[in-house]
Protein backbone atom coordinates (compact mmCIF):
# COMPACT_ATOMS: atom_id res chain seq x y z
CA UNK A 1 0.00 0.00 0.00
CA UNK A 2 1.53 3.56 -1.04
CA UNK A 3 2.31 5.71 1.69
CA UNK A 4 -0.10 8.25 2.49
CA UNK A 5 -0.05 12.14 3.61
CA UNK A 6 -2.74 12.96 6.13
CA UNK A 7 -3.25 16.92 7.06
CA UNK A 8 -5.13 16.90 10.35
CA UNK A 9 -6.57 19.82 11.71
CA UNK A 10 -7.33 22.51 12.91
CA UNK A 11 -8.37 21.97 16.67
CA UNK A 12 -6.55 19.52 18.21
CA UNK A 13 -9.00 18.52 21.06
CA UNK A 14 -7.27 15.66 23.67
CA UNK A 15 -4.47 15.58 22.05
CA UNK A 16 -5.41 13.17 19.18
CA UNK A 17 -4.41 14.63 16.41
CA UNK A 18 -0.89 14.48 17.60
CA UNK A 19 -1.29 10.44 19.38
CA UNK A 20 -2.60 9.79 15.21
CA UNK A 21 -0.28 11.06 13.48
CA UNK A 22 2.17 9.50 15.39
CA UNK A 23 0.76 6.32 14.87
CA UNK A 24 0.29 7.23 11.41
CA UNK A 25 3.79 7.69 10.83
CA UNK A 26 4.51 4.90 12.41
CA UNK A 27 2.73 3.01 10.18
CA UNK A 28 5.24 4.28 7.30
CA UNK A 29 2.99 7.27 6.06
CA UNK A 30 3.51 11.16 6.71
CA UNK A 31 1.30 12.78 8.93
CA UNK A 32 1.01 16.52 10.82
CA UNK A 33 -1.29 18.39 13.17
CA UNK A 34 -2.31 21.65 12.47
CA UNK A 35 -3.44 23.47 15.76
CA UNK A 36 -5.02 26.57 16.18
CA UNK A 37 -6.68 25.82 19.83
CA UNK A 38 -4.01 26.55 22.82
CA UNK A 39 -4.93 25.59 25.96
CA UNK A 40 -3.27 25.06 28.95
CA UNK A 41 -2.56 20.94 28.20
CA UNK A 42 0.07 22.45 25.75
CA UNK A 43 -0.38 19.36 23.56
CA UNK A 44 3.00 19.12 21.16
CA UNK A 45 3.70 15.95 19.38
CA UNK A 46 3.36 15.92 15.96
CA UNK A 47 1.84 19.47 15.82
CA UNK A 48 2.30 22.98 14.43
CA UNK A 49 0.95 25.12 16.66
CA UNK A 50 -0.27 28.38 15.10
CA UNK A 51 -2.67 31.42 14.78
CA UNK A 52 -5.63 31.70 12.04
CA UNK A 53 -3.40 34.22 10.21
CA UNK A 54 -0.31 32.30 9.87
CA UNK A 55 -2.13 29.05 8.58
CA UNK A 56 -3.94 31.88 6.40
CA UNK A 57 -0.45 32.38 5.01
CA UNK A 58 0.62 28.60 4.61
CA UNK A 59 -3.12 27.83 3.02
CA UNK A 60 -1.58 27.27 -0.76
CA UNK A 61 1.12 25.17 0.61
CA UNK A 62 -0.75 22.77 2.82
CA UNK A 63 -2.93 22.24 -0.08
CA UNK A 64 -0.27 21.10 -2.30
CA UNK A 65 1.48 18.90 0.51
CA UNK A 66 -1.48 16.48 1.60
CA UNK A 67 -3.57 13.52 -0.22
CA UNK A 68 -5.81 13.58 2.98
CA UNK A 69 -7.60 16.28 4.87
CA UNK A 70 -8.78 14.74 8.25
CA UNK A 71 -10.60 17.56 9.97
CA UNK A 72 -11.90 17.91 13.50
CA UNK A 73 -14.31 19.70 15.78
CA UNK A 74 -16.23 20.91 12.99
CA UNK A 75 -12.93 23.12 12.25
CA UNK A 76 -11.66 23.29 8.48
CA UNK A 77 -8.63 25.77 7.09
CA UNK A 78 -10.88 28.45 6.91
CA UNK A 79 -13.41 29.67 9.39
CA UNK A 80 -16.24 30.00 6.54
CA UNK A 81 -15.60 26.35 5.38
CA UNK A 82 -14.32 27.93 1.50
CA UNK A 83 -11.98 26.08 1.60
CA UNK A 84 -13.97 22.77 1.06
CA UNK A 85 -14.78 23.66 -2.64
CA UNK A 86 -11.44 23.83 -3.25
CA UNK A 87 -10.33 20.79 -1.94
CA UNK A 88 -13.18 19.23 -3.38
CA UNK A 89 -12.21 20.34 -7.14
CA UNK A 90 -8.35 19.09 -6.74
CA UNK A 91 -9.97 15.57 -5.71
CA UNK A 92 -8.50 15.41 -2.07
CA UNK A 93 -10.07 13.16 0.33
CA UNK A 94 -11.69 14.82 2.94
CA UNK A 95 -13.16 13.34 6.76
CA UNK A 96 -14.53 15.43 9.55
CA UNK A 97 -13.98 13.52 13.13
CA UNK A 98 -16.68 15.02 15.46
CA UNK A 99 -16.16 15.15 19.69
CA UNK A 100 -19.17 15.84 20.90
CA UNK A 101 -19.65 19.63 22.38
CA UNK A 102 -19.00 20.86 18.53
CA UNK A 103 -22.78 18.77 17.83
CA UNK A 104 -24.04 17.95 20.80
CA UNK A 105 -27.57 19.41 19.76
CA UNK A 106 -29.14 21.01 23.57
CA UNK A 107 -32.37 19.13 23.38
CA UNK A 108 -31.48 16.11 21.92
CA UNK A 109 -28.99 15.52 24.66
CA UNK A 110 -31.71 15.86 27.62
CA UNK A 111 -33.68 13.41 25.87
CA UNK A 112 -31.77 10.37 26.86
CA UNK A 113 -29.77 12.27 29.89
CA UNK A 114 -31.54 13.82 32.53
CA UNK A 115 -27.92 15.39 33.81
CA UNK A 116 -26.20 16.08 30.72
CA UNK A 117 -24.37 19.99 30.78
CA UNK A 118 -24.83 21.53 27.12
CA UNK A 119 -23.34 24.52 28.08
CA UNK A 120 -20.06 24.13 26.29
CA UNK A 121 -22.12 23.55 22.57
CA UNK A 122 -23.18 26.40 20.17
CA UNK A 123 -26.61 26.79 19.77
CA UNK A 124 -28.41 24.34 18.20
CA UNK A 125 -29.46 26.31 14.51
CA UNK A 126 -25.47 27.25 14.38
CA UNK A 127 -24.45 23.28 14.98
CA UNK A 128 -27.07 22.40 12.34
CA UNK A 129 -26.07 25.21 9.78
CA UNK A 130 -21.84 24.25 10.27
CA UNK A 131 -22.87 20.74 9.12
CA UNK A 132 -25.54 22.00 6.34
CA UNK A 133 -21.83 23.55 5.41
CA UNK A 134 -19.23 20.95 5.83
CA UNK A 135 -21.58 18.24 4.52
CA UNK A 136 -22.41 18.69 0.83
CA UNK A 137 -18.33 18.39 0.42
CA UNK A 138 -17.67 15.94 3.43
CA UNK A 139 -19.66 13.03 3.31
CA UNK A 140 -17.99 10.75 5.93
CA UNK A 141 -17.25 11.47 9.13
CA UNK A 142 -15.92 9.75 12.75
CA UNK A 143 -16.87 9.76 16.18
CA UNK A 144 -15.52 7.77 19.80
CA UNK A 145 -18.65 6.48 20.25
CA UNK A 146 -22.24 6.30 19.95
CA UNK A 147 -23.25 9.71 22.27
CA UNK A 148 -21.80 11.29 19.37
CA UNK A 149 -22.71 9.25 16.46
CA UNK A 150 -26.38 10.02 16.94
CA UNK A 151 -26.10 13.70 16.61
CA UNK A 152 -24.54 13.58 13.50
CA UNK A 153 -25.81 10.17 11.76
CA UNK A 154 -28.51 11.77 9.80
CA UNK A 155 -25.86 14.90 8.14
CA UNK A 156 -23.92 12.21 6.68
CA UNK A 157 -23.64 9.40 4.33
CA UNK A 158 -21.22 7.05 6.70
CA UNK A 159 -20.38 7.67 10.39
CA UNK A 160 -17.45 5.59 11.66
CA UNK A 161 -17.36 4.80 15.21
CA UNK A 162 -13.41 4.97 15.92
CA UNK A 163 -12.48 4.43 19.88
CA UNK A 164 -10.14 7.83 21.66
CA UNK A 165 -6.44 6.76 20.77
CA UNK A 166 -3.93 6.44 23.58
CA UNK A 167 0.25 5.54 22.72
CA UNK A 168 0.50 3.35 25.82
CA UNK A 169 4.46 3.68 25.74
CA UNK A 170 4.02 6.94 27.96
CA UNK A 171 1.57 5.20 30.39
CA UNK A 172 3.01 2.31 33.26
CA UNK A 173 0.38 1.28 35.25
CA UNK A 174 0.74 1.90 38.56
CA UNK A 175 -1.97 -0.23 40.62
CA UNK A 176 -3.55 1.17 43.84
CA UNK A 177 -2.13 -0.79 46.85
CA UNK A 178 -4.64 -2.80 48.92
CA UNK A 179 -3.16 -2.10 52.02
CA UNK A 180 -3.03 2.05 51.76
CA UNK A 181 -3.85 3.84 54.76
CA UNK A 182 -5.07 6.62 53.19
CA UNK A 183 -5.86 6.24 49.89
CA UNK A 184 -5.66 9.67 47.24
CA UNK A 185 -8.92 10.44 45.12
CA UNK A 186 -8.42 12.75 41.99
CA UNK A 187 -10.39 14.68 39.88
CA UNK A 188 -9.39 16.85 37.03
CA UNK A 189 -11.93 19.24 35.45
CA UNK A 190 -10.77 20.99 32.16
CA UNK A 191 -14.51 22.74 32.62
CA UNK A 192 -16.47 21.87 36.28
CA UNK A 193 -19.26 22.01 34.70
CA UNK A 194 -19.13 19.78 32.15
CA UNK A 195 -17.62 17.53 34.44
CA UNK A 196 -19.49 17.73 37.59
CA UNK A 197 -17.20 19.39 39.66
CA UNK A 198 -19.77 20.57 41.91
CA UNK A 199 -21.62 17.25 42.36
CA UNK A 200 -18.54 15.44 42.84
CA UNK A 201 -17.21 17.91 45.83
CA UNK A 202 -20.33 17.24 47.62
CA UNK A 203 -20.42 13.63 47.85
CA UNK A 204 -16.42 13.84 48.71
CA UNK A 205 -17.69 16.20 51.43
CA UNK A 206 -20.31 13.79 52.96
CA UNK A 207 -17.77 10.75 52.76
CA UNK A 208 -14.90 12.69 54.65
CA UNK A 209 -17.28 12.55 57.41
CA UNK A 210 -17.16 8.70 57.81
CA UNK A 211 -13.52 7.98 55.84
CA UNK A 212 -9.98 8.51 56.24
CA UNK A 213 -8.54 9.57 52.61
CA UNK A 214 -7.05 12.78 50.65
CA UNK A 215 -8.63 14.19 47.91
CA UNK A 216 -6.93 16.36 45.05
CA UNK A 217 -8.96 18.48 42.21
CA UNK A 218 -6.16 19.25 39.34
CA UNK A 219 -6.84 22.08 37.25
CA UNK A 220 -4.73 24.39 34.50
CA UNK A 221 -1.63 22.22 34.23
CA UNK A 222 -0.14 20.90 31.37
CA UNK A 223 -1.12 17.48 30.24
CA UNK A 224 2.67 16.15 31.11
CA UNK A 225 2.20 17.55 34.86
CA UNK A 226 -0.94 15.69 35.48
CA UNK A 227 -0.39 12.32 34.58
CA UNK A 228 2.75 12.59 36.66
CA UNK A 229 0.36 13.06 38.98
CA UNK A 230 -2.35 10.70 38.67
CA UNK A 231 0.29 7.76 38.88
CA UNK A 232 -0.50 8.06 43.03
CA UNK A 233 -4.32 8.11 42.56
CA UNK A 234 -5.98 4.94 44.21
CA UNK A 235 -9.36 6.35 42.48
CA UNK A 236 -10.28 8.57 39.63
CA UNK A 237 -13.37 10.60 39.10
CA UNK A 238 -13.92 12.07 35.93
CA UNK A 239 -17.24 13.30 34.73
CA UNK A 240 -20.65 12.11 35.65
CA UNK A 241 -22.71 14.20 33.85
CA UNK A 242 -22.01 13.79 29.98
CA UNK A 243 -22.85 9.70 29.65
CA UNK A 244 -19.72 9.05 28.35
CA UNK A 245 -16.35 8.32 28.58
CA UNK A 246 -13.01 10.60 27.43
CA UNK A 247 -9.42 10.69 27.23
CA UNK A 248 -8.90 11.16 30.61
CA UNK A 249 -11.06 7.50 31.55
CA UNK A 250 -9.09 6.46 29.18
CA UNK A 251 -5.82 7.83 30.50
CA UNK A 252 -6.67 7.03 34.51
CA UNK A 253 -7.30 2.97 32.75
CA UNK A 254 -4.07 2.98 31.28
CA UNK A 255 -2.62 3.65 34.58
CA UNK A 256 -4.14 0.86 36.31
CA UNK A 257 -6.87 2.85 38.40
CA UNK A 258 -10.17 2.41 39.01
CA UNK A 259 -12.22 5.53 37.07
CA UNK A 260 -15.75 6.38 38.22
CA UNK A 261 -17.98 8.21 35.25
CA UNK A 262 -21.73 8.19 34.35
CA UNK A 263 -22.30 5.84 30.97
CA UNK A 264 -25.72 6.21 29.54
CA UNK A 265 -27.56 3.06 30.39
CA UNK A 266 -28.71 2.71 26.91
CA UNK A 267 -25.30 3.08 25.87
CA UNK A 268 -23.32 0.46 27.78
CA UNK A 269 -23.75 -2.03 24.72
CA UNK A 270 -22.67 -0.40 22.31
CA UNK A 271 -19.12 -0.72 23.51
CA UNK A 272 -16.95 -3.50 22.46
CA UNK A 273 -16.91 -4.99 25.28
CA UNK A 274 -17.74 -4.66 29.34
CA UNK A 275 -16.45 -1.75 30.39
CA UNK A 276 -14.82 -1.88 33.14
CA UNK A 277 -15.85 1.60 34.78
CA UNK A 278 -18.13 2.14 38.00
CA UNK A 279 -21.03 3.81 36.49
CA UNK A 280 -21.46 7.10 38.52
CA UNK A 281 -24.21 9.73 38.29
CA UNK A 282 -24.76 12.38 40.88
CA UNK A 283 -27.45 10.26 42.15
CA UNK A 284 -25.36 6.97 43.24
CA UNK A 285 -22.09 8.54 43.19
CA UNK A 286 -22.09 8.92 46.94
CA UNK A 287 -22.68 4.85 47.47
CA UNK A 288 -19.51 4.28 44.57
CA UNK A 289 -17.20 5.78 46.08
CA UNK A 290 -18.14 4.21 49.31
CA UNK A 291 -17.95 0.78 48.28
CA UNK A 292 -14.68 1.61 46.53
CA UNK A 293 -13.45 3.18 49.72
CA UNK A 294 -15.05 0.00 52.08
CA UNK A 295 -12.80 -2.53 48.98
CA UNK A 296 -9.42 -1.89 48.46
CA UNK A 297 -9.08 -5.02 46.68
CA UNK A 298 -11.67 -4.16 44.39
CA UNK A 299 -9.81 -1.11 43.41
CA UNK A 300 -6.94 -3.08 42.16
CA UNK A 301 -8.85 -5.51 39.87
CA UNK A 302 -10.87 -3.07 38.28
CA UNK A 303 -7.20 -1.03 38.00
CA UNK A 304 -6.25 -4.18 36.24
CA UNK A 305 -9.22 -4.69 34.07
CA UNK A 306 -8.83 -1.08 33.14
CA UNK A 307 -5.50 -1.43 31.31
CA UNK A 308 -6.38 -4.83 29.64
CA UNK A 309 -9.32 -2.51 28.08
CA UNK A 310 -7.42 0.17 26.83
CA UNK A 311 -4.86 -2.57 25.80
CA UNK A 312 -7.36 -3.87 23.71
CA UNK A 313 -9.11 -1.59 22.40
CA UNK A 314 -7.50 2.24 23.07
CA UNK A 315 -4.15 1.27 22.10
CA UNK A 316 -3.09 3.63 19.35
CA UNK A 317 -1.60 0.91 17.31
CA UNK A 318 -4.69 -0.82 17.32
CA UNK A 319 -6.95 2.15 16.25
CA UNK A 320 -4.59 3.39 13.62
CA UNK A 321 -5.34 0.13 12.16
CA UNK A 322 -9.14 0.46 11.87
CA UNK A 323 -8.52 4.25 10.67
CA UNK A 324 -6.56 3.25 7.97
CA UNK A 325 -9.10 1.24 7.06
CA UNK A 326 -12.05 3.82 6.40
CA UNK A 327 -8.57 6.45 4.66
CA UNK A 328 -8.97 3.68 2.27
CA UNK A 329 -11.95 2.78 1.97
CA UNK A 330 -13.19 7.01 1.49
């Protein structure tokens, strides 16, 4: 198979268009980031990093470098999606990967999750007229899963389900101890609210009153400074609100802990396989945590079951695999 060059761009949202490419080019084919989002995770690998003018400048040349044009977040080279005509009349392929607050449509949401936070999403008419753009020159796109796939199934002619991609080589799993004194519960919030931050602190609040442990909320540090931090975490909450799982589930399994978030309940099947999470919504997140707490062996074997998942199925040699699949198959 002849080696192919893959543009990705231009929001790189956690960190996969670098972890991609990387396995991309591992894979014997040339492949870049283009990133016009900075944040505070200071993502680098495989990445330019630069404003809207500068990639205004470099437009002519990144159309002449790349077969492929693997967009994300609804983001193309140019804000107004012109671009897409263009591409479109030199015959480049073209894929839009969607993350979920760039569609999540408001209402649609609520219908299947009484907690969900929409607050992050544009409104629903500007979601809906993006797509109406992106789609008459786009016609396949890819999602991590199905909370995403179902607000964007019906804008395209194929969605591909592809799973978050993780390069395991940075991750050693570090399994909670069963016989901690005290053990360390983390939670991260890029945005409390999407998380539920404030749902979270409450039920840590009630269980300090009956149990020994520390807990740590990590906020605005790089990417690099909080892993090196969750590596002492004997339990991970990330986000019960959303009904889904991200990178950072994905992360905390890779490490060997045990990760508490919310999966829709219609949902849980249409994962590849059990996942080996402790569903947690602000209603039973109180009694999770407890039994988690009361079991410190149960905290290691779902640590270990966690990074036999992500070996299976988040490894990003196993993903690029499936990816390279629907490049060809465009």
């Amino acid at each position: 198979m002849r080696s192919i060059k893959v543009f990705h761009g231009t929001t790189e949202i956690a960190g996969q268009m670098g972890i991609l490419s990387s396995a991309l080019i591992n894979k014997g084919h040339y492949s870049l980031g283009y990133n016009t989002f900075h944040s505070y995770l200071d993502y680098k690998d495989n990445l330019v990093n630069l404003d809207h003018e500068t990639l205004k400048g470099t437009y002519e040349e990144i159309l002449d470098s790349f077969d492929l044009f693997h967009f994300h977040y609804a983001t193309t080279l140019c804000h107004d999606y012109s671009d897409l005509p263009e591409l479109t009349r030199r015959n480049k392929k073209m894929i839009m990967h969607h993350w979920g607050n760039d569609v999540r449509f408001h209402d649609q949401a609520r219908k299947n999750n009484p907690y969900v936070y929409t607050g992050d999403s544009p409104p629903n008419e500007v979601i809906h007229e993006r797509l109406m753009k992106i789609t008459p020159y786009i016609r396949e796109a890819i999602v991590q899963d199905y909370e995403v796939y179902e607000y964007v199934k019906d804008y395209y002619e194929k969605v591909h389900v592809l799973p978050i991609a993780i390069d395991l080589k940075h991750f050693q799993p570090n399994y909670p101890s069963a016989t901690k004194e005290k053990p360390l519960i983390l939670h991260a919030p890029t945005n409390p609210d999407f998380k539920g931050t404030y749902f979270i602190e409450k039920s840590i609040e009630k269980l300090k009153e009956e149990y020994s442990f520390e807990y740590k909320r990590i906020e605005k540090m790089s990417h690099e400074e909080v892993i090196n931090i969750y590596k002492d975490a004997d339990i991970i909450i990330d986000q019960v609100l959303c009904g889904s799982y991200g990178l950072l589930s994905v992360e905390s399994m890779a490490l060997g802990k045990p990760v508490l978030t919310f999966i829709r309940p219609d949902l849980v099947s249409t994962f590849p396989s059990k996942i080996p999470i402790v569903n947690s919504n602000p209603d039973n997140l109180f009694q999770q945590v407890k039994k988690l707490l009361d079991n410190p062996v149960q905290r290691k074997e779902l640590g270990m079951k966690g990074r036999q998942y992500v070996d299976k199925f988040h490894a990003n040699d196993v993903v690029v695999n499936q990816l390279i699949d629907i490049y060809l198959n465009l």
